[in-house]
PDB file of N, CA and C in Angstrom:
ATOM      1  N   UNK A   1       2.025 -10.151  19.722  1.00  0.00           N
ATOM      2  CA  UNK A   1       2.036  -9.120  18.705  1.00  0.00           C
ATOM      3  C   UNK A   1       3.107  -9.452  17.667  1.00  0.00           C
ATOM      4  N   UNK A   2       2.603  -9.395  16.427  1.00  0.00           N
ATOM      5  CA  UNK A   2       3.538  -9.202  14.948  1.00  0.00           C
ATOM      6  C   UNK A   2       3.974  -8.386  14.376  1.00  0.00           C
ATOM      7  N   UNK A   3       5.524  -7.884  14.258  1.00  0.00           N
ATOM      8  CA  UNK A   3       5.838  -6.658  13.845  1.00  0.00           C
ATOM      9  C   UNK A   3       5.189  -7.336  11.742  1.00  0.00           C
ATOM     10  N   UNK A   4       4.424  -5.836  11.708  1.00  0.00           N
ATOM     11  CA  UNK A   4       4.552  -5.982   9.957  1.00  0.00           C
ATOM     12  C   UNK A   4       5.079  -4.593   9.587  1.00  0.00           C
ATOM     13  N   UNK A   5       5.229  -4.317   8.626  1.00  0.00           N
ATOM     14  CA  UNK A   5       5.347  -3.232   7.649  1.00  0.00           C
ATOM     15  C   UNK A   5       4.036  -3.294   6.605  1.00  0.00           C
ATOM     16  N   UNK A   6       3.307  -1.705   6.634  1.00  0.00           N
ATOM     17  CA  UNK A   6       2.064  -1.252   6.588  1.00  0.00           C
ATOM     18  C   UNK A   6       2.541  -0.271   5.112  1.00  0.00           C
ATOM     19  N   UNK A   7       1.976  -0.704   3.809  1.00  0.00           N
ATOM     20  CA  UNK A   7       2.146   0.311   3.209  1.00  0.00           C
ATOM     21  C   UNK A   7       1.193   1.151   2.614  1.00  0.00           C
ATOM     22  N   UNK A   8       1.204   2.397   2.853  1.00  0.00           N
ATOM     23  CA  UNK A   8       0.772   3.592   2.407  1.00  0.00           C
ATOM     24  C   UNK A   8       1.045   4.152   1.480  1.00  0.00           C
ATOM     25  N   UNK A   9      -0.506   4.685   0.689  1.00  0.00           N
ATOM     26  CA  UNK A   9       0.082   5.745  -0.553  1.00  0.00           C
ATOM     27  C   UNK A   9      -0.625   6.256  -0.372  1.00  0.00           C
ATOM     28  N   UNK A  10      -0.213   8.116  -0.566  1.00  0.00           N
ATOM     29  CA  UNK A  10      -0.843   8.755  -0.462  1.00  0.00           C
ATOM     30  C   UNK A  10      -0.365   9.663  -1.911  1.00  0.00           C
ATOM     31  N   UNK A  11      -1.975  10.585  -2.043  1.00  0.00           N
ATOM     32  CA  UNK A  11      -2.024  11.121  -3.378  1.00  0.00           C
ATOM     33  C   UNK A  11      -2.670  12.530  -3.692  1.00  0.00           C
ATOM     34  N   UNK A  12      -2.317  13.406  -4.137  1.00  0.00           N
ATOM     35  CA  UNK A  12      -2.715  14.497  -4.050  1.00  0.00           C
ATOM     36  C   UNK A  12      -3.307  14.740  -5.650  1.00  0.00           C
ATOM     37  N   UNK A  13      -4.031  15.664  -5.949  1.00  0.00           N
ATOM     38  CA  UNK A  13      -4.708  15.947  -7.151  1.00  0.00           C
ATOM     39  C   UNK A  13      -4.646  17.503  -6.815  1.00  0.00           C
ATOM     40  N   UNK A  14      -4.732  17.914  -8.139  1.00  0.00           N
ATOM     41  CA  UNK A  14      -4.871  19.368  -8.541  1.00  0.00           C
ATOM     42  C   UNK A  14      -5.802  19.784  -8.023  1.00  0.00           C
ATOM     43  N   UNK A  15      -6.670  20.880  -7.495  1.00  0.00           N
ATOM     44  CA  UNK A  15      -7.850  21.561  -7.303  1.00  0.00           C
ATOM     45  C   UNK A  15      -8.747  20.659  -6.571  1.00  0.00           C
ATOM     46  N   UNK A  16      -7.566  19.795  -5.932  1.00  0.00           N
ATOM     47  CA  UNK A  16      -8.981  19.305  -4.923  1.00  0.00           C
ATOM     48  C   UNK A  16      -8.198  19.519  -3.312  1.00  0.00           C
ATOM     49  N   UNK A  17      -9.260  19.457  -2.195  1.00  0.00           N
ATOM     50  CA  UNK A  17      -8.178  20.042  -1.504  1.00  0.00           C
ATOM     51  C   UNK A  17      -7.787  18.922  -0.275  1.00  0.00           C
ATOM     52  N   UNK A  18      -8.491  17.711  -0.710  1.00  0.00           N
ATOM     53  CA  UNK A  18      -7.755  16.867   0.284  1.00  0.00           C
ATOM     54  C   UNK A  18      -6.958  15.777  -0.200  1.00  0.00           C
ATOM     55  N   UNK A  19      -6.021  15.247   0.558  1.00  0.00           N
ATOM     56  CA  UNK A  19      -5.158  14.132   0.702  1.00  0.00           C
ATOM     57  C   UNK A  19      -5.918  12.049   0.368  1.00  0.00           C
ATOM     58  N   UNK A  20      -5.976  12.119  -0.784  1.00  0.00           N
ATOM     59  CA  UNK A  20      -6.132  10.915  -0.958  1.00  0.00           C
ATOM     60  C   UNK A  20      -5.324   9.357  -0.105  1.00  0.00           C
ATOM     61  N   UNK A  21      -5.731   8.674   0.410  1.00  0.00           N
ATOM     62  CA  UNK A  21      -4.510   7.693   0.736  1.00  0.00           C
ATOM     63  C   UNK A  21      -4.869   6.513   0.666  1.00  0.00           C
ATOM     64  N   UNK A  22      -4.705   5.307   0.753  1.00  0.00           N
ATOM     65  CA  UNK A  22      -4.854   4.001   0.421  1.00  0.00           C
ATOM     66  C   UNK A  22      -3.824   3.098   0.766  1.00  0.00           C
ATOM     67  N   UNK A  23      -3.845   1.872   1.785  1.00  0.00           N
ATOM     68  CA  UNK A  23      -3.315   1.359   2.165  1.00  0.00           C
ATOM     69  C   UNK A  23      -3.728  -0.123   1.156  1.00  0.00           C
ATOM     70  N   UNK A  24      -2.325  -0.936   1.645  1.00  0.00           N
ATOM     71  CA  UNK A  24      -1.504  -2.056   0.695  1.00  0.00           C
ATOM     72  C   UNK A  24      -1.350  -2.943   1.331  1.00  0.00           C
ATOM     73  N   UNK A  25      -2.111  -3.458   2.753  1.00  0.00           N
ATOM     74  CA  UNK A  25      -1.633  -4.310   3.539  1.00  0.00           C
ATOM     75  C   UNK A  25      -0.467  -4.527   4.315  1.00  0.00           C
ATOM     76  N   UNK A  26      -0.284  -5.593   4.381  1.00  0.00           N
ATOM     77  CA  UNK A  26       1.624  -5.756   5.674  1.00  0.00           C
ATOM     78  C   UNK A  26       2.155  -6.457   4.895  1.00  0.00           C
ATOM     79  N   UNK A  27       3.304  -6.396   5.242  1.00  0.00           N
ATOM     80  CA  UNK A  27       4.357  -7.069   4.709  1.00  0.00           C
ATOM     81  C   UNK A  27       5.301  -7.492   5.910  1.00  0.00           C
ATOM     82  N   UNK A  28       5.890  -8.534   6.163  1.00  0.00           N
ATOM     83  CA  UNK A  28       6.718  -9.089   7.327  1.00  0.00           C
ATOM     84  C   UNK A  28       8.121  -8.388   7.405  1.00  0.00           C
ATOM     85  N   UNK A  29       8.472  -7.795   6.187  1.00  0.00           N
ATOM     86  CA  UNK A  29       9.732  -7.325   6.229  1.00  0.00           C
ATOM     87  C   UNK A  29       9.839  -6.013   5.646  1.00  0.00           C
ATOM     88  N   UNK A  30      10.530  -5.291   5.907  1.00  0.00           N
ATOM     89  CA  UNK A  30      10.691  -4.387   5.628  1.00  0.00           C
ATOM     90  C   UNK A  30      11.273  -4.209   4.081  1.00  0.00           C
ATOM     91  N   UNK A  31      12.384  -4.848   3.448  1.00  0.00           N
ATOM     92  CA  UNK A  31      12.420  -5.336   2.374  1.00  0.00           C
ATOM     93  C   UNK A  31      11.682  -5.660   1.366  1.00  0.00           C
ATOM     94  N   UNK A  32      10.700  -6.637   1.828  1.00  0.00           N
ATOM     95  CA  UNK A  32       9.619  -6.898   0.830  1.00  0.00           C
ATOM     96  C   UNK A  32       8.457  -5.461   0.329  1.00  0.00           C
ATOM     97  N   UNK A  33       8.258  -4.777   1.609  1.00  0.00           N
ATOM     98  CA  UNK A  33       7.642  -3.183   2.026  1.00  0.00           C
ATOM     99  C   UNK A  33       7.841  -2.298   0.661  1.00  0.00           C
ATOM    100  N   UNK A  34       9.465  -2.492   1.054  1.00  0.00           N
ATOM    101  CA  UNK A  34      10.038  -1.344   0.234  1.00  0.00           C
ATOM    102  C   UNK A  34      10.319  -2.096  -1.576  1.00  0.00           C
ATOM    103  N   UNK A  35      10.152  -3.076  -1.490  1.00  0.00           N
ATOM    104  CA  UNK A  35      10.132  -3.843  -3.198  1.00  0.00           C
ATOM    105  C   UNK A  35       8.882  -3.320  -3.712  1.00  0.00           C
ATOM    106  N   UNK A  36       8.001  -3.516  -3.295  1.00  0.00           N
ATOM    107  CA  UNK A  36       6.615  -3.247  -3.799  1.00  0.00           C
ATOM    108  C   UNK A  36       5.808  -1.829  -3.958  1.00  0.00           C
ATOM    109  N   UNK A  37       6.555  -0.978  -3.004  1.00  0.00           N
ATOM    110  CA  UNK A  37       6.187   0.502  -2.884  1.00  0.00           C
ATOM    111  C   UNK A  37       6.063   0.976  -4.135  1.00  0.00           C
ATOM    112  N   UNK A  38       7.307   0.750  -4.909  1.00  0.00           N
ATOM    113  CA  UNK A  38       8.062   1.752  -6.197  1.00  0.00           C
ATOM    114  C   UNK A  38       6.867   0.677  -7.241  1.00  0.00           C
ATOM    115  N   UNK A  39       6.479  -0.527  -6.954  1.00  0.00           N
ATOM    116  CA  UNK A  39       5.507  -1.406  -7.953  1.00  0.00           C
ATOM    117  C   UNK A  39       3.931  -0.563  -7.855  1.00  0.00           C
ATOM    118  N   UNK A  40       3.632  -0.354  -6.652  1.00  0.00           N
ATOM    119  CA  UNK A  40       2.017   0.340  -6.182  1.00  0.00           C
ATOM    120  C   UNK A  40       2.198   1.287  -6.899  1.00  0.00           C
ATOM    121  N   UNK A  41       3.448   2.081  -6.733  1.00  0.00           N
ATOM    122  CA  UNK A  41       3.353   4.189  -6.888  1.00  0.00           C
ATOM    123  C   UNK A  41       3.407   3.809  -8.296  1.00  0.00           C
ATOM    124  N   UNK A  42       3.434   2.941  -8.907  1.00  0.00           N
ATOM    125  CA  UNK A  42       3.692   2.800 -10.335  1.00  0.00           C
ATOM    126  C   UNK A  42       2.167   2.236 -10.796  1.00  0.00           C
ATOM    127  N   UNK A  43       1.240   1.467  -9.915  1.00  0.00           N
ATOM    128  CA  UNK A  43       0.349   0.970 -10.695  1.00  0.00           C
ATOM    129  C   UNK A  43      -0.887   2.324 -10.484  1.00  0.00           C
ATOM    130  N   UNK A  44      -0.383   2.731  -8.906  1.00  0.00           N
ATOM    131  CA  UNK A  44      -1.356   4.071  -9.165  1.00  0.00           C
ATOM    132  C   UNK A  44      -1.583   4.953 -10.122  1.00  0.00           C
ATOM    133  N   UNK A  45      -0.224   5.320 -10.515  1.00  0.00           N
ATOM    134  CA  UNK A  45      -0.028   6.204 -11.713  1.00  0.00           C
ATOM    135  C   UNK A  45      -0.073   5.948 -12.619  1.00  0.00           C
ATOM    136  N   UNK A  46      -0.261   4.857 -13.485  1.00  0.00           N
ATOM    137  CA  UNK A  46      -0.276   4.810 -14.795  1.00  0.00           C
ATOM    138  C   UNK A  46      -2.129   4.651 -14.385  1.00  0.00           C
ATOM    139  N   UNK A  47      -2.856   4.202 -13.587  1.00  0.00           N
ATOM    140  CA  UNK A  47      -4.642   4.152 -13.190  1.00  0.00           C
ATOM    141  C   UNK A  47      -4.684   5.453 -13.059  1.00  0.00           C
ATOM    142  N   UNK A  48      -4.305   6.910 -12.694  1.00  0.00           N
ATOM    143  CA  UNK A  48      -4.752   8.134 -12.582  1.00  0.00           C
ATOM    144  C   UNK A  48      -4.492   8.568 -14.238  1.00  0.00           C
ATOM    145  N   UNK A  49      -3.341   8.200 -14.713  1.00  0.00           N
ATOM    146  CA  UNK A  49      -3.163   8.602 -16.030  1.00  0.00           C
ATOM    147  C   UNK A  49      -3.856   8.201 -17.105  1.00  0.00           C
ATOM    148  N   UNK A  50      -4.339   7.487 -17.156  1.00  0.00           N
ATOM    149  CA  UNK A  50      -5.750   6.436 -17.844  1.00  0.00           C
ATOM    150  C   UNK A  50      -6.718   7.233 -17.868  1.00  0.00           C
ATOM    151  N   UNK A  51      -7.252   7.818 -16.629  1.00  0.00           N
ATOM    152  CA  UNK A  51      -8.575   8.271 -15.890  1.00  0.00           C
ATOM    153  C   UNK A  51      -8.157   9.917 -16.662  1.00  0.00           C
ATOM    154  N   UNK A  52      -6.826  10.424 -16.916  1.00  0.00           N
ATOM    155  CA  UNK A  52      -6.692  11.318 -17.137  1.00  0.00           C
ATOM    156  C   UNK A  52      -6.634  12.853 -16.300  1.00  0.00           C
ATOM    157  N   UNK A  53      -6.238  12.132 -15.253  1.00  0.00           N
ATOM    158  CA  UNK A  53      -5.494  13.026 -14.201  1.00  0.00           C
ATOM    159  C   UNK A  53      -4.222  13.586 -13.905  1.00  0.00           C
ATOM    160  N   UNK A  54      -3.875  14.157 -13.376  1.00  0.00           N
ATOM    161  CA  UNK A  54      -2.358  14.783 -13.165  1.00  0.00           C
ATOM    162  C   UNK A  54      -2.841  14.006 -11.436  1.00  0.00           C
ATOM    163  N   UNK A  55      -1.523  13.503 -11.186  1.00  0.00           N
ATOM    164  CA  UNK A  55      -0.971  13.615  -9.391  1.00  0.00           C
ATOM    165  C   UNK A  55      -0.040  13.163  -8.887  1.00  0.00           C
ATOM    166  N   UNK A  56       0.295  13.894  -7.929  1.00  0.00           N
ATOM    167  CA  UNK A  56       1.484  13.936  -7.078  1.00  0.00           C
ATOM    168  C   UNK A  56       1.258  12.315  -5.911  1.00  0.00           C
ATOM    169  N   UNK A  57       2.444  11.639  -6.143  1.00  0.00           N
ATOM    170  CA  UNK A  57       2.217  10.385  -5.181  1.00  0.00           C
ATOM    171  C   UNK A  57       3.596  10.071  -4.134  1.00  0.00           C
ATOM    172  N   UNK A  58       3.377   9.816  -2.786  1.00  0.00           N
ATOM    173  CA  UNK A  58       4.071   9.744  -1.780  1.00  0.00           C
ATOM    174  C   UNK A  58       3.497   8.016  -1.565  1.00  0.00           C
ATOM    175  N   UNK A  59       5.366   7.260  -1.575  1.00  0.00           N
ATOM    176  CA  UNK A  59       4.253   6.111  -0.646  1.00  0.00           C
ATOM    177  C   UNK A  59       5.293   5.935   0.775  1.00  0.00           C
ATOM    178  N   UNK A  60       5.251   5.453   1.786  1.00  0.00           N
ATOM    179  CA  UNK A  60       5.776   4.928   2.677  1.00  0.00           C
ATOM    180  C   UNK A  60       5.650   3.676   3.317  1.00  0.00           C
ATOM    181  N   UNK A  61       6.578   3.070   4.182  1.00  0.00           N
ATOM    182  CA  UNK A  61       6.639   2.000   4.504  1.00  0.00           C
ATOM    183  C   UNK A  61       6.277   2.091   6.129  1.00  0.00           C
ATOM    184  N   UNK A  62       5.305   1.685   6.461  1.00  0.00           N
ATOM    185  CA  UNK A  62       5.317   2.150   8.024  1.00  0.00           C
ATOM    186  C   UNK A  62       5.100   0.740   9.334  1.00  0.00           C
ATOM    187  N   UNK A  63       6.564   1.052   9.757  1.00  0.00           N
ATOM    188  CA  UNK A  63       6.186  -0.007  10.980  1.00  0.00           C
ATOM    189  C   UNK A  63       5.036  -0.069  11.767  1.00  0.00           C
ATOM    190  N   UNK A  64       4.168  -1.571  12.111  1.00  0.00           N
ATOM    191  CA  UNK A  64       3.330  -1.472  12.882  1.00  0.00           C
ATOM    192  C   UNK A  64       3.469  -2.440  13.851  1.00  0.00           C
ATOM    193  N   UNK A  65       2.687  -2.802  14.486  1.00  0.00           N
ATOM    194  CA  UNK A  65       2.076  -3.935  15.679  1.00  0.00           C
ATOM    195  C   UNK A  65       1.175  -4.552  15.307  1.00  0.00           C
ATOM    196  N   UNK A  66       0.535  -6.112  15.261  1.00  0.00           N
ATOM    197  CA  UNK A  66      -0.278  -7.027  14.852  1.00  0.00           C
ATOM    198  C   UNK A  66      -0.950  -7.887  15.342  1.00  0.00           C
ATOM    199  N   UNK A  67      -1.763  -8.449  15.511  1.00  0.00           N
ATOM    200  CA  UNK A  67      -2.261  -9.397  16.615  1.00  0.00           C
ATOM    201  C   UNK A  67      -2.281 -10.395  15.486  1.00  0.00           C
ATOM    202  N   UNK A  68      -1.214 -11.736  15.633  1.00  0.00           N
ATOM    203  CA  UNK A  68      -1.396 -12.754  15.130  1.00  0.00           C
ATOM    204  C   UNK A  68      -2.405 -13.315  14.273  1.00  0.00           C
ATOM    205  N   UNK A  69      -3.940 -13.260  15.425  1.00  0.00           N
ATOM    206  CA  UNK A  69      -4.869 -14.052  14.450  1.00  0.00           C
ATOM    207  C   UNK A  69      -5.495 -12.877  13.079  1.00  0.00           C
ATOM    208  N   UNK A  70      -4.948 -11.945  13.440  1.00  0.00           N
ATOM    209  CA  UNK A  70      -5.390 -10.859  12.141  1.00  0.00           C
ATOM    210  C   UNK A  70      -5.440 -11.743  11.054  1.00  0.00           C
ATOM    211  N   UNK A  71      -4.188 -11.993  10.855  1.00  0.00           N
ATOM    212  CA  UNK A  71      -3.434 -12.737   9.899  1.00  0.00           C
ATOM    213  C   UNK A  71      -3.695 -14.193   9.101  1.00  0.00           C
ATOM    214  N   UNK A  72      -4.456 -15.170  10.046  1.00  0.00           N
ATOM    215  CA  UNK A  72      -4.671 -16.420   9.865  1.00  0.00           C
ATOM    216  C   UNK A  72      -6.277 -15.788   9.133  1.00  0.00           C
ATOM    217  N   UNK A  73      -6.792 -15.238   9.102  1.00  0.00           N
ATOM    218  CA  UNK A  73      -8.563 -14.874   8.338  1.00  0.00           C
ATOM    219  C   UNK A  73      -8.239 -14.623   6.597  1.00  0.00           C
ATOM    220  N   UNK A  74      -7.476 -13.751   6.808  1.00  0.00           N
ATOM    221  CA  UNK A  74      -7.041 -12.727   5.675  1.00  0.00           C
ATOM    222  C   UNK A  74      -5.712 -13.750   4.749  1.00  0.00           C
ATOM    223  N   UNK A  75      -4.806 -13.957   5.026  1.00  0.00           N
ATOM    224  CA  UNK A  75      -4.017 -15.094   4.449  1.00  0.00           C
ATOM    225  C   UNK A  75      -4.991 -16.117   3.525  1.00  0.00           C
ATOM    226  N   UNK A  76      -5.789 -16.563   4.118  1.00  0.00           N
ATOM    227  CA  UNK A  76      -6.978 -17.703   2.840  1.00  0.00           C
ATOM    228  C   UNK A  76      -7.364 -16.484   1.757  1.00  0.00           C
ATOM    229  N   UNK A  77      -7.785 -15.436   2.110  1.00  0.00           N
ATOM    230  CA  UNK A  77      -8.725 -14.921   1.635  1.00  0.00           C
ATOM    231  C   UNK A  77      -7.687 -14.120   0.077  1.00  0.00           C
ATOM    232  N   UNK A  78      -6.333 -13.943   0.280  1.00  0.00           N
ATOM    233  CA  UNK A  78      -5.351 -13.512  -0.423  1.00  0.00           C
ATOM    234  C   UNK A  78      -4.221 -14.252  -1.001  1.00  0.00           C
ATOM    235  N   UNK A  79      -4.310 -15.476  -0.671  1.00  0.00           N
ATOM    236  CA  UNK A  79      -3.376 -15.933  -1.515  1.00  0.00           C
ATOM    237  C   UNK A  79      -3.749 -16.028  -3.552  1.00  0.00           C
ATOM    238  N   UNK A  80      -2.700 -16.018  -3.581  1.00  0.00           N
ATOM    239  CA  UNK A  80      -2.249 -16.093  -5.430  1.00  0.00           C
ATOM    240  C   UNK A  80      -1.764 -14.713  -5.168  1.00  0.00           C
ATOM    241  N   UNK A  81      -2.154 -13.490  -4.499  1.00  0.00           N
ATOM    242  CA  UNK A  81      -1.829 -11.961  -4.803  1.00  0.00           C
ATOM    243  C   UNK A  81      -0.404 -11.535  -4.411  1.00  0.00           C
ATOM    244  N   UNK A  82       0.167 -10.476  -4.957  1.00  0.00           N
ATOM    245  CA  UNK A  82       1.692 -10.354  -4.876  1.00  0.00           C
ATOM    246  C   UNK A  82       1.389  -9.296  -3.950  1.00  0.00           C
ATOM    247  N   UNK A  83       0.267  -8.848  -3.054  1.00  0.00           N
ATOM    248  CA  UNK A  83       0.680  -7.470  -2.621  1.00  0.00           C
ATOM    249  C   UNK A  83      -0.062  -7.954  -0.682  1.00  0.00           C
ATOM    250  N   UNK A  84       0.686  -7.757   0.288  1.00  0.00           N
ATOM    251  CA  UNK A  84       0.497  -7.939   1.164  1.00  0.00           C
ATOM    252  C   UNK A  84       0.320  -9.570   1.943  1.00  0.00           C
ATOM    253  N   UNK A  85       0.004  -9.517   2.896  1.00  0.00           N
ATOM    254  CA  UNK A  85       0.171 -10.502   3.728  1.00  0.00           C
ATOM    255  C   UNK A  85      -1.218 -11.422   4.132  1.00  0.00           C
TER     256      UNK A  85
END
């Protein structure tokens, strides 16, 4: 097992009554987790503000557990990208 850091955003909208959320992949460190959070909650929001929405955004960094070969599929499939593992 691979410890990663899992990031989450979650998003609320006016008059609707559920919890939007969307995950960001892993990150190996917690550091890297938390660099990119304040980059996501930023690309979300200026994409809801476009669309012409109002919303409230929470992101977190959440420790997980990993099974190695997760990792070796998904790695080809993502490199050049700045966001996850």
């Amino acid at each position: 097992m691979i410890k990663i850091w899992f990031l989450m955003v979650l998003m609320s909208h006016p008059n609707v009554p559920a919890i939007t959320y969307k995950g960001f992949g892993g990150f190996f460190e917690e550091q890297e987790c938390e660099n990119n959070r304040i980059l996501v909650e930023n690309m979300m929001a200026d994409y809801e503000i476009k669309r012409g929405n109002t919303v409230y955004i929470e992101s977190y960094c959440m420790e997980m557990e990993a099974f190695a070969n997760q990792f070796k599929e998904k790695q080809n499939k993502i490199k050049g990208t700045s966001l996850g593992v």
